[in-house]
C-alpha atoms as a PDB file:
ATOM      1  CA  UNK A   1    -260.620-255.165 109.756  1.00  0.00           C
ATOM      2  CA  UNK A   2    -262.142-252.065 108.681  1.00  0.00           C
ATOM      3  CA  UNK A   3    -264.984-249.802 110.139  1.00  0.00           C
ATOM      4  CA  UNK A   4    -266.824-248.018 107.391  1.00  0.00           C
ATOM      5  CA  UNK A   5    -269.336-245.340 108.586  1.00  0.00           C
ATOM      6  CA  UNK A   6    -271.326-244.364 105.258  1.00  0.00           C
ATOM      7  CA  UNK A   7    -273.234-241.062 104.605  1.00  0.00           C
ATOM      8  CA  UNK A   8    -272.242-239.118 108.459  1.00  0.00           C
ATOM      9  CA  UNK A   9    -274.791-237.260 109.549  1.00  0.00           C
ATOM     10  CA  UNK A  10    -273.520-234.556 111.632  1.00  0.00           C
ATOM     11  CA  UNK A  11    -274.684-234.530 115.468  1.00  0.00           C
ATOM     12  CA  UNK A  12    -275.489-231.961 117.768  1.00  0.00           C
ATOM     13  CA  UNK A  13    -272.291-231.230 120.237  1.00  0.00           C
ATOM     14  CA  UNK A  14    -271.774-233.732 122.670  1.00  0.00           C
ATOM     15  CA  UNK A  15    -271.918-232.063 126.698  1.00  0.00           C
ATOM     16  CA  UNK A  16    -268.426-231.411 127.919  1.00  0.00           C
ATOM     17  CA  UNK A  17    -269.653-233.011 130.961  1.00  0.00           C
ATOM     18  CA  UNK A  18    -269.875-236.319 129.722  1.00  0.00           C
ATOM     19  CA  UNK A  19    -268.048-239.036 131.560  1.00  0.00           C
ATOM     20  CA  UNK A  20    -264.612-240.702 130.226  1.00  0.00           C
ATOM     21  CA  UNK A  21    -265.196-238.005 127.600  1.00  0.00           C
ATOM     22  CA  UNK A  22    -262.877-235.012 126.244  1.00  0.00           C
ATOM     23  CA  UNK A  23    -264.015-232.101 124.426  1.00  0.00           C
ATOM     24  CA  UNK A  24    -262.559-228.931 122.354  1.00  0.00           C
ATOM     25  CA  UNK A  25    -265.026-226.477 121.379  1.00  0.00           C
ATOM     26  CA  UNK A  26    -264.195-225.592 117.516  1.00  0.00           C
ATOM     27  CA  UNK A  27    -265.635-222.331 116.480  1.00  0.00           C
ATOM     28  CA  UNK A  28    -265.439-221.265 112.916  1.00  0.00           C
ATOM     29  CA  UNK A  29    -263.310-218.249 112.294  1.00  0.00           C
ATOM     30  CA  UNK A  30    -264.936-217.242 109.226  1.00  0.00           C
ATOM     31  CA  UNK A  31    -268.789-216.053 108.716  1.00  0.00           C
ATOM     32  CA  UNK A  32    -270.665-212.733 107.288  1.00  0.00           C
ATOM     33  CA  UNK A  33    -269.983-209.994 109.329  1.00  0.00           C
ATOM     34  CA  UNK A  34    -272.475-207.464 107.742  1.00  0.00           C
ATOM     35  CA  UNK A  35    -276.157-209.340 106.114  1.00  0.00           C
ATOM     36  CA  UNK A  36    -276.830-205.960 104.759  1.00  0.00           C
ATOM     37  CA  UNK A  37    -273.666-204.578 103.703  1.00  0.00           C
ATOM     38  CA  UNK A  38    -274.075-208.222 101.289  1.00  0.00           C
ATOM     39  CA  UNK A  39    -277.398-207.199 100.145  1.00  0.00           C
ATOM     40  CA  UNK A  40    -276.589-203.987  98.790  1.00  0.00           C
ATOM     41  CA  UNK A  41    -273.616-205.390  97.350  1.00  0.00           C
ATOM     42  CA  UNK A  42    -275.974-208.523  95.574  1.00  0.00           C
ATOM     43  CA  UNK A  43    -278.486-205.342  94.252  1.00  0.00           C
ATOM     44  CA  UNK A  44    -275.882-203.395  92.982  1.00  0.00           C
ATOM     45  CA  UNK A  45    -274.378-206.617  91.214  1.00  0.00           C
ATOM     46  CA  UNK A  46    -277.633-207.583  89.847  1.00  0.00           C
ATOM     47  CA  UNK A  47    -278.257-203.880  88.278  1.00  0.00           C
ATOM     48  CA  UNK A  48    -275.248-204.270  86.848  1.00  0.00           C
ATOM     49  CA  UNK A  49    -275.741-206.804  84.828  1.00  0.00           C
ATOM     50  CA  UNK A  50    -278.788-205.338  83.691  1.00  0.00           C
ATOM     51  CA  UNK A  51    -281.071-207.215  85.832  1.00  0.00           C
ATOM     52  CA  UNK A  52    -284.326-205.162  87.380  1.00  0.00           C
ATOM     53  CA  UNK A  53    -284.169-205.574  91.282  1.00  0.00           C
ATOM     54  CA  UNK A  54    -287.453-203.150  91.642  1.00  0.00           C
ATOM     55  CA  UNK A  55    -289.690-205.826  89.417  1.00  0.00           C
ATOM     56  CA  UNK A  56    -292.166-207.972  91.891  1.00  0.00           C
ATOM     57  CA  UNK A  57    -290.258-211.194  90.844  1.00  0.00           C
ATOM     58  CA  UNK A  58    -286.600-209.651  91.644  1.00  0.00           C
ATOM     59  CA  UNK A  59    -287.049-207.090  94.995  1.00  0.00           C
ATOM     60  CA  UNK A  60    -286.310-210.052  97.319  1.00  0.00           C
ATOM     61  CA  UNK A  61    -283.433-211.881  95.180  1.00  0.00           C
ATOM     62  CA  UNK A  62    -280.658-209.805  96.545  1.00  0.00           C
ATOM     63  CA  UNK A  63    -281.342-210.584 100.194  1.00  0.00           C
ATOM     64  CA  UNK A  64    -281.731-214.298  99.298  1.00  0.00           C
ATOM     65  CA  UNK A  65    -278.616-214.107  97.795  1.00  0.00           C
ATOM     66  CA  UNK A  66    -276.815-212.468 101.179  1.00  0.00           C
ATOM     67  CA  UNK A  67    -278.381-215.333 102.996  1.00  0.00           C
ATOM     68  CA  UNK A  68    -277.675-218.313 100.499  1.00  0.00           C
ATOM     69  CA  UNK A  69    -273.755-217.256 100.603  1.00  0.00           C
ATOM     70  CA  UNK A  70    -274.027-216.496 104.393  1.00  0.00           C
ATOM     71  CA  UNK A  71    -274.792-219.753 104.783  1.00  0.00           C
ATOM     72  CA  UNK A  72    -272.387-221.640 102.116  1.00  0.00           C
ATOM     73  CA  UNK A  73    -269.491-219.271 103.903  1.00  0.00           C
ATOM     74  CA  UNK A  74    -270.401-220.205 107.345  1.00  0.00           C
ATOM     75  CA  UNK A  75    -269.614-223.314 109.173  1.00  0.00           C
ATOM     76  CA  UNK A  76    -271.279-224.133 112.265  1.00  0.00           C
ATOM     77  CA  UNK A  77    -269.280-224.531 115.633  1.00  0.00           C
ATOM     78  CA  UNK A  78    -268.898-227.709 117.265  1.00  0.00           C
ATOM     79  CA  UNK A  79    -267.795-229.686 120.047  1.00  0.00           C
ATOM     80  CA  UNK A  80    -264.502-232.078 119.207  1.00  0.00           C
ATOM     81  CA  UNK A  81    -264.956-235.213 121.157  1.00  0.00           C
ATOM     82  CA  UNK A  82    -262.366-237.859 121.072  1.00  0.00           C
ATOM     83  CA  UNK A  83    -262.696-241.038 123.616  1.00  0.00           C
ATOM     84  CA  UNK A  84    -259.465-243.422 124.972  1.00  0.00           C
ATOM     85  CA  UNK A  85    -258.595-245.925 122.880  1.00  0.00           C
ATOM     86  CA  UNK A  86    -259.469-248.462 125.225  1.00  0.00           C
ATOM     87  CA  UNK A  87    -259.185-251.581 122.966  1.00  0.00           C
ATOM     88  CA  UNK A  88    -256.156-250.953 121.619  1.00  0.00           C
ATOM     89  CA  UNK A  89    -257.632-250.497 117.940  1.00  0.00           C
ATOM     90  CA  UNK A  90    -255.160-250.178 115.127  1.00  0.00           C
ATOM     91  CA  UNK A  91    -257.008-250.547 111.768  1.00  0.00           C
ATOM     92  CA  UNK A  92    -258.041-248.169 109.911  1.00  0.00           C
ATOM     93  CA  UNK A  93    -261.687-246.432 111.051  1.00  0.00           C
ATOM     94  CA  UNK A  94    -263.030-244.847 107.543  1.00  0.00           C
ATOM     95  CA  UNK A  95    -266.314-243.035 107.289  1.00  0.00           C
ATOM     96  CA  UNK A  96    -267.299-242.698 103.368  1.00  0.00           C
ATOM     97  CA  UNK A  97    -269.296-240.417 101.573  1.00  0.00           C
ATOM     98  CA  UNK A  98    -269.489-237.604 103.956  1.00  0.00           C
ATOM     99  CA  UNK A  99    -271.443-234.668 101.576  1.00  0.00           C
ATOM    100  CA  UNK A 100    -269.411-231.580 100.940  1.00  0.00           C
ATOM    101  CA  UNK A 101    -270.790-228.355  99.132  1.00  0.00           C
ATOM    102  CA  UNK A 102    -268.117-225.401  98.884  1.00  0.00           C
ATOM    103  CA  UNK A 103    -267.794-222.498  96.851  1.00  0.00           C
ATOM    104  CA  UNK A 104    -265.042-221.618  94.572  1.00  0.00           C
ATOM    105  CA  UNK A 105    -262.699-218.726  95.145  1.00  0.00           C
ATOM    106  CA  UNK A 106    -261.854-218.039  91.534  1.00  0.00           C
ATOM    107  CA  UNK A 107    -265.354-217.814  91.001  1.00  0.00           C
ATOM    108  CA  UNK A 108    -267.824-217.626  93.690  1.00  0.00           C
ATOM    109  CA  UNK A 109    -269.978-220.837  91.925  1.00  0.00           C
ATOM    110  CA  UNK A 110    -270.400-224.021  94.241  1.00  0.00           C
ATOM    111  CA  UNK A 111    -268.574-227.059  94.244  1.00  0.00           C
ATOM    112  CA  UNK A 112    -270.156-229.833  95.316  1.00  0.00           C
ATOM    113  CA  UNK A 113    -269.069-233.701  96.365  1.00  0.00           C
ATOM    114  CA  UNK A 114    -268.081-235.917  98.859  1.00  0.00           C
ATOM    115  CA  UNK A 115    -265.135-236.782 100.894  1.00  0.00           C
ATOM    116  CA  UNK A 116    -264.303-240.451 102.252  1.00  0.00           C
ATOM    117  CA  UNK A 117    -261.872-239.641 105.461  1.00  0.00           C
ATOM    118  CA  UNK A 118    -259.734-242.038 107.377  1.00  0.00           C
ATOM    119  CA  UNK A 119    -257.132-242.231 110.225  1.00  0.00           C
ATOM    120  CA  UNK A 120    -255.491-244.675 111.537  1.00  0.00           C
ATOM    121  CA  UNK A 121    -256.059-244.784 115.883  1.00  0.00           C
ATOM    122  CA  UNK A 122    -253.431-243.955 118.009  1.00  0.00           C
ATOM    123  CA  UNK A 123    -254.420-243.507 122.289  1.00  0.00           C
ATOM    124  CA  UNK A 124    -257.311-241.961 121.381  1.00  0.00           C
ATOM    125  CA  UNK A 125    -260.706-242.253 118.951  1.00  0.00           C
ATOM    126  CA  UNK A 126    -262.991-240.199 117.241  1.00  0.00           C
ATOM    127  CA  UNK A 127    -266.653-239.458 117.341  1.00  0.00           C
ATOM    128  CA  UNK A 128    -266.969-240.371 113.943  1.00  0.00           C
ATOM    129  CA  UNK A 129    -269.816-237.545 113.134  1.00  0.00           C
ATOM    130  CA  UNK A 130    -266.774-235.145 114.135  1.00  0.00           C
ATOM    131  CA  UNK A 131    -265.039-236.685 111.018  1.00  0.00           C
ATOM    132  CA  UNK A 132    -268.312-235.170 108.924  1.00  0.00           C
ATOM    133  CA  UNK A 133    -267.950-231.727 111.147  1.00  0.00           C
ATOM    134  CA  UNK A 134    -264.353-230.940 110.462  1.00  0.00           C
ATOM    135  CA  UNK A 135    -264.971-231.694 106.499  1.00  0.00           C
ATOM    136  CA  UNK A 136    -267.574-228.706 106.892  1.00  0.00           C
ATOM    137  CA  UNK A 137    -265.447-226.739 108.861  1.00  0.00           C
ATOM    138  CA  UNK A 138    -263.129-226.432 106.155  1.00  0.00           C
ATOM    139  CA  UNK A 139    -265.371-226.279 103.075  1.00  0.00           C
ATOM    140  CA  UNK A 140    -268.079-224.170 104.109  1.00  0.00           C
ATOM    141  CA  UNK A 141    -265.624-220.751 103.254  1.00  0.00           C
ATOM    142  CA  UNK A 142    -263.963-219.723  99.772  1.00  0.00           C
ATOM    143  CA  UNK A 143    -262.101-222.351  98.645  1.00  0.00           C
ATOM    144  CA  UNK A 144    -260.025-224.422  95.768  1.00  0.00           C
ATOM    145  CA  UNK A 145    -260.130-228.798  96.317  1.00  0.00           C
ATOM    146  CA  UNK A 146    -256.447-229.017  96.871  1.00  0.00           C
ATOM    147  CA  UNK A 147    -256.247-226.667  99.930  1.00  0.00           C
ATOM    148  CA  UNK A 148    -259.603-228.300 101.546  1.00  0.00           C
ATOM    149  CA  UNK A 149    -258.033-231.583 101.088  1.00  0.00           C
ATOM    150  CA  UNK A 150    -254.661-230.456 102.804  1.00  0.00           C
ATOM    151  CA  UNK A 151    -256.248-228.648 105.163  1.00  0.00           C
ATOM    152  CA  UNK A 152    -258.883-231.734 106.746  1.00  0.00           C
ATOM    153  CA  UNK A 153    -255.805-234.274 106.912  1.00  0.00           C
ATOM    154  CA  UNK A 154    -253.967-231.311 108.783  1.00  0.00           C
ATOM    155  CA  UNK A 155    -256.680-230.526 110.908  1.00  0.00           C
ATOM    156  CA  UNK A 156    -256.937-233.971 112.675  1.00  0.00           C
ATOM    157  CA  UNK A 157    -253.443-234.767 112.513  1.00  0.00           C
ATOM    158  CA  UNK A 158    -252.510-232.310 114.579  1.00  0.00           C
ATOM    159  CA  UNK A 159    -255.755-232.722 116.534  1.00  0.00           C
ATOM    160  CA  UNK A 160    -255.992-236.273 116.981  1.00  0.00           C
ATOM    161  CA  UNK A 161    -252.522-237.565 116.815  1.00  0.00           C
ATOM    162  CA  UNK A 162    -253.100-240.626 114.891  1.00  0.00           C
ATOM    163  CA  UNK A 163    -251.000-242.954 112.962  1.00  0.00           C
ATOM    164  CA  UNK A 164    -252.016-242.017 110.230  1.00  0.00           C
ATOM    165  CA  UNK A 165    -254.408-240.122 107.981  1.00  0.00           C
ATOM    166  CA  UNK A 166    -256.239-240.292 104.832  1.00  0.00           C
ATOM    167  CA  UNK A 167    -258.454-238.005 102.577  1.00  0.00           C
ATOM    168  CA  UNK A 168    -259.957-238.590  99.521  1.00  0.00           C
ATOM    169  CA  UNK A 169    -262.575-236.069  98.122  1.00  0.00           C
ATOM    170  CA  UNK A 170    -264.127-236.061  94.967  1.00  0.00           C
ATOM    171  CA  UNK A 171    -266.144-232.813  93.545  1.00  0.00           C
ATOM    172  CA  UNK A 172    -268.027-231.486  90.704  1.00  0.00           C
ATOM    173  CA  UNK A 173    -267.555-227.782  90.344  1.00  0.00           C
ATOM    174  CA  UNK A 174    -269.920-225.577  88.706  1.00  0.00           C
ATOM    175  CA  UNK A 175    -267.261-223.438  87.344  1.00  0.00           C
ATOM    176  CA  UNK A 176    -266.035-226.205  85.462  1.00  0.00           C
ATOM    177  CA  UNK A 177    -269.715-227.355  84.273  1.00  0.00           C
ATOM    178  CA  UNK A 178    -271.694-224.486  83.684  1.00  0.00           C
ATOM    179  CA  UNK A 179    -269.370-221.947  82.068  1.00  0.00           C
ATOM    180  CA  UNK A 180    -265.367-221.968  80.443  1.00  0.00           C
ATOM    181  CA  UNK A 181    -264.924-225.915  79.111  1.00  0.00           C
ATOM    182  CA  UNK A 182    -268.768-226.821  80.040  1.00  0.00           C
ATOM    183  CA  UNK A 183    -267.070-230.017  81.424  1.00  0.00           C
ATOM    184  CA  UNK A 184    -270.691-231.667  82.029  1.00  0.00           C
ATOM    185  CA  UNK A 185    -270.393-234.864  84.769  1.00  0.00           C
ATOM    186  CA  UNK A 186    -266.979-234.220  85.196  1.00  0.00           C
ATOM    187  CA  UNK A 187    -265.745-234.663  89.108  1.00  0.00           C
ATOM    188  CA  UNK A 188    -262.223-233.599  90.342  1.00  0.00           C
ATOM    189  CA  UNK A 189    -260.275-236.255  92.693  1.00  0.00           C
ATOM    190  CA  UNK A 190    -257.739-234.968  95.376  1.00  0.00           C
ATOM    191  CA  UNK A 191    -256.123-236.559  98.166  1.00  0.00           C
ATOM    192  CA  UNK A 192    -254.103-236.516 101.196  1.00  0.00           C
ATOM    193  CA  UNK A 193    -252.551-239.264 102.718  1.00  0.00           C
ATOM    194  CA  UNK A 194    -250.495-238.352 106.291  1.00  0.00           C
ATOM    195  CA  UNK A 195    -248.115-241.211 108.451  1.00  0.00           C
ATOM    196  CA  UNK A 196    -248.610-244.503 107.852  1.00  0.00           C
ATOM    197  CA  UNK A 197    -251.422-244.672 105.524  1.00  0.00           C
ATOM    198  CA  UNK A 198    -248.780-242.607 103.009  1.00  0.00           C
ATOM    199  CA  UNK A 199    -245.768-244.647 104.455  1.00  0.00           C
ATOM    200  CA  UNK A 200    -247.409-248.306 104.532  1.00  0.00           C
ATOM    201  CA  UNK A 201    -248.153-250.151 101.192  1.00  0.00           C
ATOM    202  CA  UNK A 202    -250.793-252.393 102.507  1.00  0.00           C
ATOM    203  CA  UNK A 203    -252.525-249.752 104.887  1.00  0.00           C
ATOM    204  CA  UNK A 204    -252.321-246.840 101.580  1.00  0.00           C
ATOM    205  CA  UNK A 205    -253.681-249.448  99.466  1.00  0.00           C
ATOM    206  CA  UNK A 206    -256.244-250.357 101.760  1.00  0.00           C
ATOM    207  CA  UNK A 207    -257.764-246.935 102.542  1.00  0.00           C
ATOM    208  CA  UNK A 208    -257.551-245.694  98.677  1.00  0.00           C
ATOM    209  CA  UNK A 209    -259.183-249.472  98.053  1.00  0.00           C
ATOM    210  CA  UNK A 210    -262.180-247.771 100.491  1.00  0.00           C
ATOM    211  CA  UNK A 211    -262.561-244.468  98.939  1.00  0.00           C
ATOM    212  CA  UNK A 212    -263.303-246.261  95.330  1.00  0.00           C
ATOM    213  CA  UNK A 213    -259.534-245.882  94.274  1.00  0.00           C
ATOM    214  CA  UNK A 214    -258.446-249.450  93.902  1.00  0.00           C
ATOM    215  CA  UNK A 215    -256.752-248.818  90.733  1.00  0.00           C
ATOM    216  CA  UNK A 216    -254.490-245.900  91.942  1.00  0.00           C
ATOM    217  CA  UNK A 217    -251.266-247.987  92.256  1.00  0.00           C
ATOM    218  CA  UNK A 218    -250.045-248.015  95.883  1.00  0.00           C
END
């Protein structure tokens, strides 16, 4: 049996205080250390590709710009809650579709997806909006698919200590689509498979059966 959580919807931090509960506070390394260092930098880009920033319809771009990245580089912090695995679960708990937006590091353009993420319980369980929080924590920063893959399977491995993990995450990237090849439509699949859901035929088949890769042979 298999518990599918589609489209997460990441929660506010759950209180440390909470009973039979226990928490990590995760806070992002990364984020914008100076909004209008970024600003001049986005005016001084713009004029250089001949753009006028004084015109009526350009004098705010460049701080929307600062902001727009600020926010696509930032994750937000979060509490990591895990609960005992009281009832001895040992199937796989999957939650599909969580959104991911990222930006490139090659080229500063957005990528855009989602990522279906899976592990397999060991004593303990996740809150399984956590599962859509640590996607974000990791993609919300400069970044190429492979690495962000790697690094969300790493992340809870070590964290959680589960059987087994597995991370699918499929992606259209702007600098694919909108300049070079002009690969319109075209999505990028990577994955990540950790402990038994790698080592086990059935339980590898099963989760890439989940994340819409039934024909991938197992």
């Amino acid at each position: 049996m298999t518990i599918q959580a589609e489209r997460v919807v990441p929660d506010e931090p759950v209180g440390l205080d909470s009973p039979g509960r226990t928490a990590e506070r995760v806070t992002a390394e990364q984020g914008v250390r100076d909004l209008g260092a970024a600003e001049r930098a986005a005016a001084a880009f713009l004029e250089a590709l001949g753009l006028d920033v004084t015109s009526e319809s350009l004098a705010e771009t460049p701080g929307r710009m600062a902001r727009a990245y600020a926010e696509l580089l930032t994750p937000r912090d979060f509490a990591l809650t895990t609960f005992p695995n009281d009832e001895g679960y040992d199937e796989l708990v999957v939650a599909r579709s969580i959104p991911i937006r990222s930006v490139c590091e090659h080229h500063l353009l957005p990528f855009v997806g989602v990522a279906h993420v899976g592990y397999l319980p060991g004593e303990r369980i996740l809150g399984l909006s956590k599962l859509a929080r640590v996607v974000e924590l990791f993609a919300q920063r400069a970044q190429v698919q492979e690495r962000l893959t790697k690094q969300v399977a790493g992340w809870l491995d070590t964290h959680l200590s589960p059987r087994g993990v597995g991370v699918v995450i499929e992606a259209e990237h702007m600098c694919m689509t909108l300049r070079g090849v002009q690969a319109v439509g075209s999505r990028t699949v990577t994955s990540t498979l950790l402990g038994a859901v790698r080592e086990d035929a059935r339980t590898r088949a099963e989760f890439l059966s989940i994340a819409g890769l039934g024909g991938v042979k197992a």
